[in-house]
Protein backbone atom coordinates (compact mmCIF):
# COMPACT_ATOMS: atom_id res chain seq x y z
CA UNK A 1 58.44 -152.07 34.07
CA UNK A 2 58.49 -148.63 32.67
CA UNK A 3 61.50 -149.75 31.08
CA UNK A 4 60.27 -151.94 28.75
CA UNK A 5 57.69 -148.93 27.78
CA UNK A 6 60.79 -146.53 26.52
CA UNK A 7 62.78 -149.59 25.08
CA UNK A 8 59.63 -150.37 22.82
CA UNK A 9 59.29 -146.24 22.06
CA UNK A 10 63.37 -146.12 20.92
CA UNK A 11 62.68 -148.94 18.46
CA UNK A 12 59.34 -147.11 17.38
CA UNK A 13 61.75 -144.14 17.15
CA UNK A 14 64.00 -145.87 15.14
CA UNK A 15 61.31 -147.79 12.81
CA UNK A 16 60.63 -144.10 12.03
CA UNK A 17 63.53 -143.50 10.91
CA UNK A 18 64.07 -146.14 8.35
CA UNK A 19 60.66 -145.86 7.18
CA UNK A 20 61.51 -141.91 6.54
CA UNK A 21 64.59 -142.97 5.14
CA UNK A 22 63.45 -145.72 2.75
CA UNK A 23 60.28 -143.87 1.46
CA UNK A 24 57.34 -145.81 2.94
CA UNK A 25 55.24 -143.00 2.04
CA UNK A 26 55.80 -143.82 -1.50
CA UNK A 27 55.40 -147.81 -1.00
CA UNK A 28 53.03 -148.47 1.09
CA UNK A 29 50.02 -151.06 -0.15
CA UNK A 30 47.32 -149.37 1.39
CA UNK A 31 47.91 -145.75 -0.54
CA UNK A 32 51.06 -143.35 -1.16
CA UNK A 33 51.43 -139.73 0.54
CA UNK A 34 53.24 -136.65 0.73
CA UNK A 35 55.97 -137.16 2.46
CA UNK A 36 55.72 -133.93 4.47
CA UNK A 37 52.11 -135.55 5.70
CA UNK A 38 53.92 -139.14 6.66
CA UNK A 39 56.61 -136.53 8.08
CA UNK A 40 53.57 -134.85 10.23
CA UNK A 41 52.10 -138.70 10.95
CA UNK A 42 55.28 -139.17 12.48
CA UNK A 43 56.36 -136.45 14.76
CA UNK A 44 52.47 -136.61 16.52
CA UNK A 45 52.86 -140.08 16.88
CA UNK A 46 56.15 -140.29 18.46
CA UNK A 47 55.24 -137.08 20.67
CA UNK A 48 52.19 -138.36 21.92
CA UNK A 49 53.41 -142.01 22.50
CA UNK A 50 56.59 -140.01 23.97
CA UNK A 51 54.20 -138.17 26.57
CA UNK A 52 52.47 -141.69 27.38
CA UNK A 53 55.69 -142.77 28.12
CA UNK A 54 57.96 -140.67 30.18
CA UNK A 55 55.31 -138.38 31.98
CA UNK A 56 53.32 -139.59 35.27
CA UNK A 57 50.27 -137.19 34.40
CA UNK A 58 48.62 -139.40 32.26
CA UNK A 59 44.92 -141.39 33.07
CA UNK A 60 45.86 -144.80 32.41
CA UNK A 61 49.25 -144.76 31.58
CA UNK A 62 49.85 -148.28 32.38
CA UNK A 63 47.08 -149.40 29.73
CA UNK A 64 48.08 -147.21 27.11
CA UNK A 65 51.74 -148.07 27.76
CA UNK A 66 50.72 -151.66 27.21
CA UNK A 67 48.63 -150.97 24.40
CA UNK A 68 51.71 -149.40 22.73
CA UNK A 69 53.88 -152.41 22.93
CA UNK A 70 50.95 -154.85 21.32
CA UNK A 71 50.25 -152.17 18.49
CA UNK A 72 54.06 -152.12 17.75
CA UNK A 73 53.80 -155.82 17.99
CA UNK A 74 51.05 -155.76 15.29
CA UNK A 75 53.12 -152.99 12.88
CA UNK A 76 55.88 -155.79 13.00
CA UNK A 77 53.90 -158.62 12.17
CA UNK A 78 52.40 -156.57 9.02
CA UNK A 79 55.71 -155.45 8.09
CA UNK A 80 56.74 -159.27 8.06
CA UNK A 81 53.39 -160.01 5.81
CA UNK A 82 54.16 -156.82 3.47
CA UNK A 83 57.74 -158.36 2.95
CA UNK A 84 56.10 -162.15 2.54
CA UNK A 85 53.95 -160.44 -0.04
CA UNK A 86 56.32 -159.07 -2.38
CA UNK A 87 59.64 -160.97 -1.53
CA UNK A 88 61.96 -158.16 -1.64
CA UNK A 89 62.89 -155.58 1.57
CA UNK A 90 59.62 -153.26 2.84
CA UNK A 91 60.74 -149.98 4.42
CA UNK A 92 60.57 -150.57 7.77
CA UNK A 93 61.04 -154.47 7.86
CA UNK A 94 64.37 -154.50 9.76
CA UNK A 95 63.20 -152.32 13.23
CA UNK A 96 59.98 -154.25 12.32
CA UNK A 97 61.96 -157.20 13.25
CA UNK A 98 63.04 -155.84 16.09
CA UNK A 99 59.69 -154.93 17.53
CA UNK A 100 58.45 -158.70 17.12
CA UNK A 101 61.46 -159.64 19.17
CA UNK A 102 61.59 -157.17 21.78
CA UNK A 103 57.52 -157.89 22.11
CA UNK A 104 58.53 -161.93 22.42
CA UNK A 105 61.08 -161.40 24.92
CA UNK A 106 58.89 -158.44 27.38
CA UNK A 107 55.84 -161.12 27.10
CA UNK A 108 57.76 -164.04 27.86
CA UNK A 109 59.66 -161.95 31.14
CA UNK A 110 56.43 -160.55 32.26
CA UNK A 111 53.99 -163.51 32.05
C-alpha cells in the first residue's frame, strides 16, 4: 500500500518540476509570485509530504497518506480546468495528467 503513497509523491515531485520549469509562479489565475517564494512553497511541501510518506513516526500516517493522493487528485483536475479555460498548455498540465491517472488506477485497485 505504501507504495502507491511514494508513487503519488514522485509524480508530485515531478509536477514540481515542470511547474518550476514552465513559470507557474508567473501564470497562475489566482495571483503571480516571486519565484523564490513558489521556490520556498515547494521545497516545504515536498519535505513535509516526503516525511508523511517514508517515515513510520507519524500520527495518522495512513489518513494523511490518503489525503495526499485525493489532494493531488484535485491539483490535476484544476490543472485540466485551467487548460479548458484558456486552450493553450498550463504549467503543470502534463504530470497533472499523470496524477488523474495514477489516482484512477490506485482507486480502481484498492476499492
Amino acid at each position: 500500500m505504501n507504495l502507491y503513497f511514494q508513487i503519488t509523491y514522485f509524480i508530485q515531485l515531478l509536477h514540481s518540476i515542470e511547474e518550476l520549469s514552465t513559470g507557474f509562479h508567473k501564470k497562475w489565475y489566482f495571483f503571480t509570485m516571486h519565484f523564490w517564494l513558489f521556490l520556498l512553497f515547494e521545497i516545504c511541501f515536498s519535505l513535509f509530504w516526503g516525511l508523511v510518506i517514508f517515515t513510520d513516526f507519524i500520527p495518522y500516517k495512513r489518513e494523511l497518506s490518503e489525503f495526499f493522493l485525493l489532494l493531488m487528485f484535485a491539483n490535476g483536475v484544476q490543472h485540466v480546468v485551467w487548460f479548458g479555460w484558456t486552450k493553450k498548455y498550463v504549467p503543470g498540465l502534463i504530470t497533472a495528467l499523470a496524477h488523474i491517472g495514477w489516482f484512477v488506477y490506485v482507486y480502481f485497485n484498492l476499492v
